[in-house]
C-alpha atoms as a PDB file:
ATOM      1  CA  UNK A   1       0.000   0.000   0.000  1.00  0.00           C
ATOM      2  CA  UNK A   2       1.691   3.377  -0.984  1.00  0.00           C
ATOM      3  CA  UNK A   3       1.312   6.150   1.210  1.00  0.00           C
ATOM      4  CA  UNK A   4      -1.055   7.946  -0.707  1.00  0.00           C
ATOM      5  CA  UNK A   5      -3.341   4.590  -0.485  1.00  0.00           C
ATOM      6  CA  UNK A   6      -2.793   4.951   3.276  1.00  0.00           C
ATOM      7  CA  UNK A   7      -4.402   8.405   3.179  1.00  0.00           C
ATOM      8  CA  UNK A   8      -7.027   7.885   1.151  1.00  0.00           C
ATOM      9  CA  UNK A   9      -7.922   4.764   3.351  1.00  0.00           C
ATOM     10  CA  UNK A  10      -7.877   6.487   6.701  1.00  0.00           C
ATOM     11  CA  UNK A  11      -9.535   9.707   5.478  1.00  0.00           C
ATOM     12  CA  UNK A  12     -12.169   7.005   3.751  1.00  0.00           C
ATOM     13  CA  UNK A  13     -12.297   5.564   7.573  1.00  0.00           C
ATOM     14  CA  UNK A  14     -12.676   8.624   9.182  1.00  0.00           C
ATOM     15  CA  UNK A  15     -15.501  10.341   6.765  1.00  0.00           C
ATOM     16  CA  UNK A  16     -17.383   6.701   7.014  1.00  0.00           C
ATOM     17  CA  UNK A  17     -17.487   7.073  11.168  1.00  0.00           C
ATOM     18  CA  UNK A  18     -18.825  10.562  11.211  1.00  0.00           C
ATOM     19  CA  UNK A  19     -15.219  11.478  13.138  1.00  0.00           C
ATOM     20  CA  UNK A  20     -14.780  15.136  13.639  1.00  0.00           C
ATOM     21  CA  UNK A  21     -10.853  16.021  12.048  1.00  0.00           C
ATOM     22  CA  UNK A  22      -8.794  18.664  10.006  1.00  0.00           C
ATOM     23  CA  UNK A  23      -6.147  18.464   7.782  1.00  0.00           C
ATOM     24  CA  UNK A  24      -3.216  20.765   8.671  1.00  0.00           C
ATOM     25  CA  UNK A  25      -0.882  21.023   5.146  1.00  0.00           C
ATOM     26  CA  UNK A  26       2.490  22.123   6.675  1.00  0.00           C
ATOM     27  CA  UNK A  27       6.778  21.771   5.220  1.00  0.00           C
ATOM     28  CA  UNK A  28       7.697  18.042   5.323  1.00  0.00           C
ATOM     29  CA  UNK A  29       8.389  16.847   8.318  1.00  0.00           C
ATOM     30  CA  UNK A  30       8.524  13.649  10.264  1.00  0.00           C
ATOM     31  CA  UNK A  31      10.216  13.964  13.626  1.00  0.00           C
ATOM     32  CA  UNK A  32       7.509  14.978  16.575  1.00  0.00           C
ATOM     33  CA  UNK A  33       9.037  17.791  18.096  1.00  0.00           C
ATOM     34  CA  UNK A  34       9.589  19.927  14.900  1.00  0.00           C
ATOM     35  CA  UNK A  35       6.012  18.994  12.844  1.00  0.00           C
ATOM     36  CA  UNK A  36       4.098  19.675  16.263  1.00  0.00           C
ATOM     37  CA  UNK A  37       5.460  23.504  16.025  1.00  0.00           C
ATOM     38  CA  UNK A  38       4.473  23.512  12.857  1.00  0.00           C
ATOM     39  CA  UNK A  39       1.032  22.221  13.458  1.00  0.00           C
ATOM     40  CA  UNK A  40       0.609  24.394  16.755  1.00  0.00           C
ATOM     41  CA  UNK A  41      -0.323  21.526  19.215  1.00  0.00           C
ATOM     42  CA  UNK A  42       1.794  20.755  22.526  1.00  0.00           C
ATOM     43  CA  UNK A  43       3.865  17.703  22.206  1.00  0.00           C
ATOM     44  CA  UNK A  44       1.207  15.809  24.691  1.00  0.00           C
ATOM     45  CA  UNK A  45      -1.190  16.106  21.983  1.00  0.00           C
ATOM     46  CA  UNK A  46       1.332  14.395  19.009  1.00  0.00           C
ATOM     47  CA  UNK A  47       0.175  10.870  18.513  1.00  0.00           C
ATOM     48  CA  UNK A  48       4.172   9.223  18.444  1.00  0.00           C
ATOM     49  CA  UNK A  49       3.460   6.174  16.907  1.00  0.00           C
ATOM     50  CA  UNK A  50       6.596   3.193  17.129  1.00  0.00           C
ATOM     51  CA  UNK A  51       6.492  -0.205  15.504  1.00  0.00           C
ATOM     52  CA  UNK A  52       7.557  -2.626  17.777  1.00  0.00           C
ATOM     53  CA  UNK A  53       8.906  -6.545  17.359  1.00  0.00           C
ATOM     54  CA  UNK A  54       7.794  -8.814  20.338  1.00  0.00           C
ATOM     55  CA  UNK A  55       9.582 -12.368  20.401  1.00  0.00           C
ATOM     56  CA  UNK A  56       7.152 -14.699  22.146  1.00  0.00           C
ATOM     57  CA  UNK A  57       9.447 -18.156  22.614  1.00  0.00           C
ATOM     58  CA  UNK A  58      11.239 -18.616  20.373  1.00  0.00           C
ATOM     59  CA  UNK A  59       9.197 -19.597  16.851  1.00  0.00           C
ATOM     60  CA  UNK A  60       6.698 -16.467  17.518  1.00  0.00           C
ATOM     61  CA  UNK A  61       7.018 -12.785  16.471  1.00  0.00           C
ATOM     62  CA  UNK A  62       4.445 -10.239  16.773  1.00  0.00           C
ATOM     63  CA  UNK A  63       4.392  -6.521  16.283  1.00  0.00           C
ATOM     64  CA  UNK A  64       2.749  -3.708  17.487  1.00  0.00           C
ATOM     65  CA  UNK A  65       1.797  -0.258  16.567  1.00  0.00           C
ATOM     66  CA  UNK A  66       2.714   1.624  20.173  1.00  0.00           C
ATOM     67  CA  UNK A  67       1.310   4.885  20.463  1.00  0.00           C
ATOM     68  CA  UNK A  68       2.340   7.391  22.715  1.00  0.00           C
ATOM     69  CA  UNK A  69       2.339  10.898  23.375  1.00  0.00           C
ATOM     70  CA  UNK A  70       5.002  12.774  21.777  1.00  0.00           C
ATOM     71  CA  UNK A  71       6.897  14.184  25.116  1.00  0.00           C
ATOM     72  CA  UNK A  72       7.168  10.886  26.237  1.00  0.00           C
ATOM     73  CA  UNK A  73       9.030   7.384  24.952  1.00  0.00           C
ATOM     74  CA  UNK A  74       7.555   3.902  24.487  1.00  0.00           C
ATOM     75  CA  UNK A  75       8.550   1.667  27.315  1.00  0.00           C
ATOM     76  CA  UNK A  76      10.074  -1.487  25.352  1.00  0.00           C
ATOM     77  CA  UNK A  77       9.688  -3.525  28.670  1.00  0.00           C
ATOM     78  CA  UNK A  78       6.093  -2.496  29.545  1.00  0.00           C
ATOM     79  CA  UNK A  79       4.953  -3.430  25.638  1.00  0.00           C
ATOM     80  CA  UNK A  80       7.345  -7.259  26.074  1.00  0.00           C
ATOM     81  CA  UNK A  81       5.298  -7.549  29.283  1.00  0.00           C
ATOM     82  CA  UNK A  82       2.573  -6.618  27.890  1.00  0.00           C
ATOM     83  CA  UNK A  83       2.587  -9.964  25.377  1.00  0.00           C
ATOM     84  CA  UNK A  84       4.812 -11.547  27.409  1.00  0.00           C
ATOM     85  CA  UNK A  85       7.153 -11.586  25.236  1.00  0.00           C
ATOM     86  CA  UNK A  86      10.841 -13.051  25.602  1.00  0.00           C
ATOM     87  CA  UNK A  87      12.408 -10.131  23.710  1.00  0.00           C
ATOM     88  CA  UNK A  88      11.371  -6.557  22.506  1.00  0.00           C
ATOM     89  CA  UNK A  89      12.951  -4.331  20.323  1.00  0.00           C
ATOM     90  CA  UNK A  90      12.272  -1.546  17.556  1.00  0.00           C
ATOM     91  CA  UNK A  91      10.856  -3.393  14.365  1.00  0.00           C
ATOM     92  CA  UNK A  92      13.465  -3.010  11.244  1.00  0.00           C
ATOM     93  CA  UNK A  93      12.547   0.009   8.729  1.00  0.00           C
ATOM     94  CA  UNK A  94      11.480  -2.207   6.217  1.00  0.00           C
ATOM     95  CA  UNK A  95       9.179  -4.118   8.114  1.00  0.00           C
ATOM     96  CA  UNK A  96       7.877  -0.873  10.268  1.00  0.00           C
ATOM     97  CA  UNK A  97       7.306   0.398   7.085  1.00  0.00           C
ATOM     98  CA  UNK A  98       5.235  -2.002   5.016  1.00  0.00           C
ATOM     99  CA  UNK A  99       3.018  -3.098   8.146  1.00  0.00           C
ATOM    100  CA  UNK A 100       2.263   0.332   8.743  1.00  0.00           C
ATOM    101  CA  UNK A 101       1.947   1.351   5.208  1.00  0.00           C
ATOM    102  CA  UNK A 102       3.797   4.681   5.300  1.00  0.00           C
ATOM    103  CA  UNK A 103       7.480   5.512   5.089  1.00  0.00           C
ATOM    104  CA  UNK A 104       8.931   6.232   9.082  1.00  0.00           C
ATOM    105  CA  UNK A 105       7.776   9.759  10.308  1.00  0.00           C
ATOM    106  CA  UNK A 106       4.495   9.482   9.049  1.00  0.00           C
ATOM    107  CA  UNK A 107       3.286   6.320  10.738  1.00  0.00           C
ATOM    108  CA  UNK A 108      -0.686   6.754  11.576  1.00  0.00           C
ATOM    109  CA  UNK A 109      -2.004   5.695  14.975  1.00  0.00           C
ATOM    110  CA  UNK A 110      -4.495   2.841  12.728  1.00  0.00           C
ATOM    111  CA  UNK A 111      -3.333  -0.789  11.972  1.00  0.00           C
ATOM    112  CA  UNK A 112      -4.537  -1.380   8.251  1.00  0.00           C
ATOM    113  CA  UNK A 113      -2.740  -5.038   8.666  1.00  0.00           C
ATOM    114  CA  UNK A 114      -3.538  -7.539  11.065  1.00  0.00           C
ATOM    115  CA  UNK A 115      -0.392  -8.162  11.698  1.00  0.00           C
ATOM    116  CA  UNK A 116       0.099  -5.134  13.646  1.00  0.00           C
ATOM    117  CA  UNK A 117      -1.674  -4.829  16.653  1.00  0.00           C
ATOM    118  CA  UNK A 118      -2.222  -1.111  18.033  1.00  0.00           C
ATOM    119  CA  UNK A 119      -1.815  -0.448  21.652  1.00  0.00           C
ATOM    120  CA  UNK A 120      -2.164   3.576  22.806  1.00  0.00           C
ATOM    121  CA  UNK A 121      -1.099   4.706  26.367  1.00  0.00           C
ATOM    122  CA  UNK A 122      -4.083   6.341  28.124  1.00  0.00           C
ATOM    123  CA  UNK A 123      -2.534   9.785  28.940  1.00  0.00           C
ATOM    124  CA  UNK A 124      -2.858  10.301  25.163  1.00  0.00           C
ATOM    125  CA  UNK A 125      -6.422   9.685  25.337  1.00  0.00           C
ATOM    126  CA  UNK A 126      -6.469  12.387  27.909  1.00  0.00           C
ATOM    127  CA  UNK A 127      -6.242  15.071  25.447  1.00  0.00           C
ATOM    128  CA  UNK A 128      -8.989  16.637  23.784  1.00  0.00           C
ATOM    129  CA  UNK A 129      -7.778  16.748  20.553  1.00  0.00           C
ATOM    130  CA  UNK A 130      -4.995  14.155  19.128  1.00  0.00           C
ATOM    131  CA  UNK A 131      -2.719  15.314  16.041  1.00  0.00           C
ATOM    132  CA  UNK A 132      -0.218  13.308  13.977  1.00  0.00           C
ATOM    133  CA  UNK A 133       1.519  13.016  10.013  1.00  0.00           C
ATOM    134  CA  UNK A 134      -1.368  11.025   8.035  1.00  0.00           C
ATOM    135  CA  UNK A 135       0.717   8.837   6.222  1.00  0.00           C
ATOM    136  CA  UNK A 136       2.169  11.918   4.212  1.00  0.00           C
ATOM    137  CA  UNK A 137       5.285  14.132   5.605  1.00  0.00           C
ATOM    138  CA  UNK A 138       3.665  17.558   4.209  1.00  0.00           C
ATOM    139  CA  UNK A 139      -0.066  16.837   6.000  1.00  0.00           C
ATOM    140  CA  UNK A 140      -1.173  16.453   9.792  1.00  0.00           C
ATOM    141  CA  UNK A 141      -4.775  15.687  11.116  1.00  0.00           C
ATOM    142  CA  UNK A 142      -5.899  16.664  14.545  1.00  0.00           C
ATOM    143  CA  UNK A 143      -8.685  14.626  15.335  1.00  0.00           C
ATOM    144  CA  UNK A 144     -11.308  14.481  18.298  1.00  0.00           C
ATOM    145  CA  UNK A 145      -9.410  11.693  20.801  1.00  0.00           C
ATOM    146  CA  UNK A 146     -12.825  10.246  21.582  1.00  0.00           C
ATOM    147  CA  UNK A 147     -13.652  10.215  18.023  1.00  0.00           C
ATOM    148  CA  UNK A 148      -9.759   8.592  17.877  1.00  0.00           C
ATOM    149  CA  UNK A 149     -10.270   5.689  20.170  1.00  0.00           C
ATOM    150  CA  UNK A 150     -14.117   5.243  19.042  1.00  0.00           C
ATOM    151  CA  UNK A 151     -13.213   4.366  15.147  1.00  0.00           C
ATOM    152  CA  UNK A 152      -9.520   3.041  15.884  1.00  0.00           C
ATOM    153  CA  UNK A 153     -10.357   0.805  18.973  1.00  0.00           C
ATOM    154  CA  UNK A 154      -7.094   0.330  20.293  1.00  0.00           C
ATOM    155  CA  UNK A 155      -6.082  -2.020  22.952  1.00  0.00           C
ATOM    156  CA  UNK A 156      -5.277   0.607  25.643  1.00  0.00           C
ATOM    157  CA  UNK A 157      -2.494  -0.063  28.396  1.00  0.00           C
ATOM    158  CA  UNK A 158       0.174   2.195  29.951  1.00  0.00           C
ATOM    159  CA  UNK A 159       3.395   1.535  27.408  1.00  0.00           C
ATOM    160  CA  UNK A 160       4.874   5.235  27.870  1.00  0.00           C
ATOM    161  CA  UNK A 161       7.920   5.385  29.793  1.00  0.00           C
END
């Protein structure tokens, strides 16, 4: 799926659920701190979003699509004992990549493959108003966090260290 797929997809998603979200065209940009001063939103309202490889034993992988807010860091250990996992670490580029269906920096806070499972820490649900790159480094949404965790129902658990 290219990125522009992506878009399409989630904007598709969020028109279908009657979710309340702008688009915010700003320069390129894919690293938190610098796209949320361009968008105007405090860094506790920037969805981060991390793929992340859980061993489970040693003949099972499985990943997941952490998302937390953008002044803090995903907690590798919370997320392994979250799946109880034998081994965490961050999934390869390639692999973040084509589960998540954009290129790094633009990663949504939506699993389009089932292979990625989406877990969001709570404080991010906190905020009234969630913003984050939608699969494109020159566009942002800020959408309504209830609206967020209503259409994206994400497994919810504290993962932000």
């Amino acid at each position: 799926m290219s990125e522009h797929e992506t878009y399409d997809r989630l904007i598709a998603l969020l028109d279908e659920q009657g979710a309340r979200y702008r688009t915010i065209d700003h320069a390129p940009e894919g690293a938190t701190e610098v796209v949320s001063g361009l968008r105007g939103n405090s860094l506790a309202q920037a969805a981060k979003c991390i793929v992340v490889m859980v061993k489970v034993g040693k003949k099972v992988t499985r990943y997941v699509l952490a998302v937390v807010p953008g002044d803090r860091r995903v907690d590798l250990n919370a997320v392994k004992a979250l799946l109880m996992g034998t081994y965490v670490s961050f999934a390869s580029q390639d692999i973040a990549e084509r589960l998540a269906g954009s290129v790094s920096g633009t990663v949504l806070p939506f699993s389009f493959d089932d292979k990625l499972e989406l877990v969001v820490d709570p404080a991010l649900l906190a905020q009234d108003e969630i913003f984050f790159n939608a699969a494109r480094l020159d566009r942002s949404l800020a959408l309504s966090a209830k609206d967020y965790e209503r259409v994206a129902a994400p497994r919810i658990e504290p993962i932000a260290g």
